[in-house]
Every structure is written in structure tokens, then in C-alpha cells.
Protein backbone atom coordinates (compact mmCIF):
# COMPACT_ATOMS: atom_id res chain seq x y z
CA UNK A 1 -125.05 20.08 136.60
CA UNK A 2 -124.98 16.90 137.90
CA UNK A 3 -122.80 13.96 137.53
CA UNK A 4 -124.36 10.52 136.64
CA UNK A 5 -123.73 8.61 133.76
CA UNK A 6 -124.63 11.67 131.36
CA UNK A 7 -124.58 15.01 133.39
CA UNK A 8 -127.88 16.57 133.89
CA UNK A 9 -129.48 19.96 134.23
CA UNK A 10 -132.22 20.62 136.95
CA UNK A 11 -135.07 22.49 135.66
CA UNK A 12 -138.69 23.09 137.76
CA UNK A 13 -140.66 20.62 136.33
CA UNK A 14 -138.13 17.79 136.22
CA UNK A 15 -136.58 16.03 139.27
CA UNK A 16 -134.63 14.00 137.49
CA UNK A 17 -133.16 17.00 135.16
CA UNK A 18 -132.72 17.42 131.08
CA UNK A 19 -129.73 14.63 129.88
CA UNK A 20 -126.79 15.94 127.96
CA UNK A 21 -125.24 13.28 126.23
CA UNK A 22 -121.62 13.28 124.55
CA UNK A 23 -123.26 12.26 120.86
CA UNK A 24 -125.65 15.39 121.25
CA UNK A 25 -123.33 17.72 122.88
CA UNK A 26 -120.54 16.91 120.41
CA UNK A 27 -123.38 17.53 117.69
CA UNK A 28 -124.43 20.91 118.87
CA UNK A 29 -120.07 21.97 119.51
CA UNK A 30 -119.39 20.97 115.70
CA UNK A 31 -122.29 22.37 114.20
CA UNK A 32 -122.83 25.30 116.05
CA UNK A 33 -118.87 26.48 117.05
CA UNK A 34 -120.25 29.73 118.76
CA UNK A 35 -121.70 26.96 122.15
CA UNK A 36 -118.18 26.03 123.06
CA UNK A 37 -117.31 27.32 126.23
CA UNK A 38 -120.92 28.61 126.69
CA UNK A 39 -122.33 25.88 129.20
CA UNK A 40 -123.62 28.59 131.72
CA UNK A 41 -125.82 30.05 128.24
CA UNK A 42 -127.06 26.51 127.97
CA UNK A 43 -127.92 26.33 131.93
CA UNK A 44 -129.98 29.63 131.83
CA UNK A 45 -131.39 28.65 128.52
CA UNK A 46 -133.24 25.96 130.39
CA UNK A 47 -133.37 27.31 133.72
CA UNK A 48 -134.83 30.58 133.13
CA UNK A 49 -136.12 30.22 129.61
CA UNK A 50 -137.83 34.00 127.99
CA UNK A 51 -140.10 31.76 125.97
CA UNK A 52 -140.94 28.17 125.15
CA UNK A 53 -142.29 27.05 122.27
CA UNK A 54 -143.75 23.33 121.33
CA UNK A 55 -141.93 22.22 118.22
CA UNK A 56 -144.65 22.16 115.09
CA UNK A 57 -143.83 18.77 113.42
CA UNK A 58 -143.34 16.74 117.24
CA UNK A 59 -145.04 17.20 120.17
CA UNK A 60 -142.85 15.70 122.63
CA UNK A 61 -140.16 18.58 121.14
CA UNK A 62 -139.84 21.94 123.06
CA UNK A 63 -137.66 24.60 122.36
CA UNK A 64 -136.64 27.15 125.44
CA UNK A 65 -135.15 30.73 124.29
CA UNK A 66 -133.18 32.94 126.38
CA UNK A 67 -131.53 35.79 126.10
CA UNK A 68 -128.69 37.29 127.09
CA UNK A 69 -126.61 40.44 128.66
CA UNK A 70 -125.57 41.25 124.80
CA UNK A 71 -128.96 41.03 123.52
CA UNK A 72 -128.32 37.63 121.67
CA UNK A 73 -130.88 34.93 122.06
CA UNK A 74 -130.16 31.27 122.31
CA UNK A 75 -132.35 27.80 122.12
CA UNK A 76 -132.12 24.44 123.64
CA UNK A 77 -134.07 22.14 121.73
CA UNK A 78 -135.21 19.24 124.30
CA UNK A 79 -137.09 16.45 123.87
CA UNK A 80 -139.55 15.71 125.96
CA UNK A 81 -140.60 12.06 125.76
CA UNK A 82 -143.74 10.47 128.45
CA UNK A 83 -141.61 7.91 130.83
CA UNK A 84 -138.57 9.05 129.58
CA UNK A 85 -136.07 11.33 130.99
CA UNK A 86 -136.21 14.39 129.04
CA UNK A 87 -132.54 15.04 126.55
CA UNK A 88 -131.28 17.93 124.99
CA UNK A 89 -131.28 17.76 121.27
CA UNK A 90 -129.53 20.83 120.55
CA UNK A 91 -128.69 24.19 121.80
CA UNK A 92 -127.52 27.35 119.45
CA UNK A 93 -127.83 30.73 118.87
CA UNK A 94 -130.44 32.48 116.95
CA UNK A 95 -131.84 35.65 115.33
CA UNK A 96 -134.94 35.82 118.03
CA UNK A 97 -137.17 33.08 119.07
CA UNK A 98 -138.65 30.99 116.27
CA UNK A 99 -135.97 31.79 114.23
């Protein structure tokens, strides 16, 4: 994770990383208490996704599952704007992917 003015996750097909911003990542920490403390879930979410999926009502929304030792999946929702560096949304854990 890098350290500009909002830290930033490398992934392949970004140079420039995925933005985590303190309004999103306090968002995701309040309404989803089980991500606190689970940065390095978050990091293989997006780094080594088991499935991505293109979000049905916006196109410039993906969703990247992973899951992990214990069998429990989780998603980073990112969005994925053209000219824009991409930002995560969310991130949680779910029942399986598309859940």
C-alpha cells in the first residue's frame, strides 16, 4: 500500500493503484465491523481476486471476490471510472460471490 495523499493498492491493470479514502474506508469499518483489522483480506481481495463481476445497474462498478484460508469469501466493490483513478467503494464479507 502506498502512501500519497489517500493510500493506494497496486493491482495488474492499474499503475496508479485502487484509492482508499478515509470517508469510504470509515464507511465500510462502521457498516461492516467484521473488515477492521482485515487490510491484508482487502489487499488479496484485489490482488488476487477468485472472480470479478461487473456491477448490473453501473458499468464503471466491479466487484472482486476472494476467498479465504477459512472458506469465507469477501468483496471489494471498486469503481472504475474512464480518466479517473479507480476507488474502492466498499469491501465486506459475503455468503459466496454475488451474494
Amino acid at each position: 500500500v502506498s502512501q500519497s495523499r489517500y493510500p493506494t493498492i497496486p493491482i495488474g491493470r492499474s499503475k496508479e493503484g485502487i484509492r482508499i479514502t478515509y470517508e469510504r474506508k470509515m464507511h465500510w469499518q462502521e457498516r461492516h465491523p467484521e473488515t477492521k483489522g482485515q487490510e491484508q483480506k482487502l489487499i488479496q481481495t484485489l490482488q488476487a481476486p477468485k472472480e470479478i463481476q461487473n456491477d448490473p445497474k453501473d458499468r464503471s462498478v466491479r466487484r472482486y471476490y476472494w476467498q479465504d484460508e477459512q472458506g469465507k469469501w469477501w468483496r471489494a466493490v471498486v469503481k472504475e471510472e474512464r480518466g479517473q483513478q479507480p476507488f474502492i467503494l466498499t469491501f465486506l464479507r459475503v455468503e459466496r460471490p454475488g451474494r
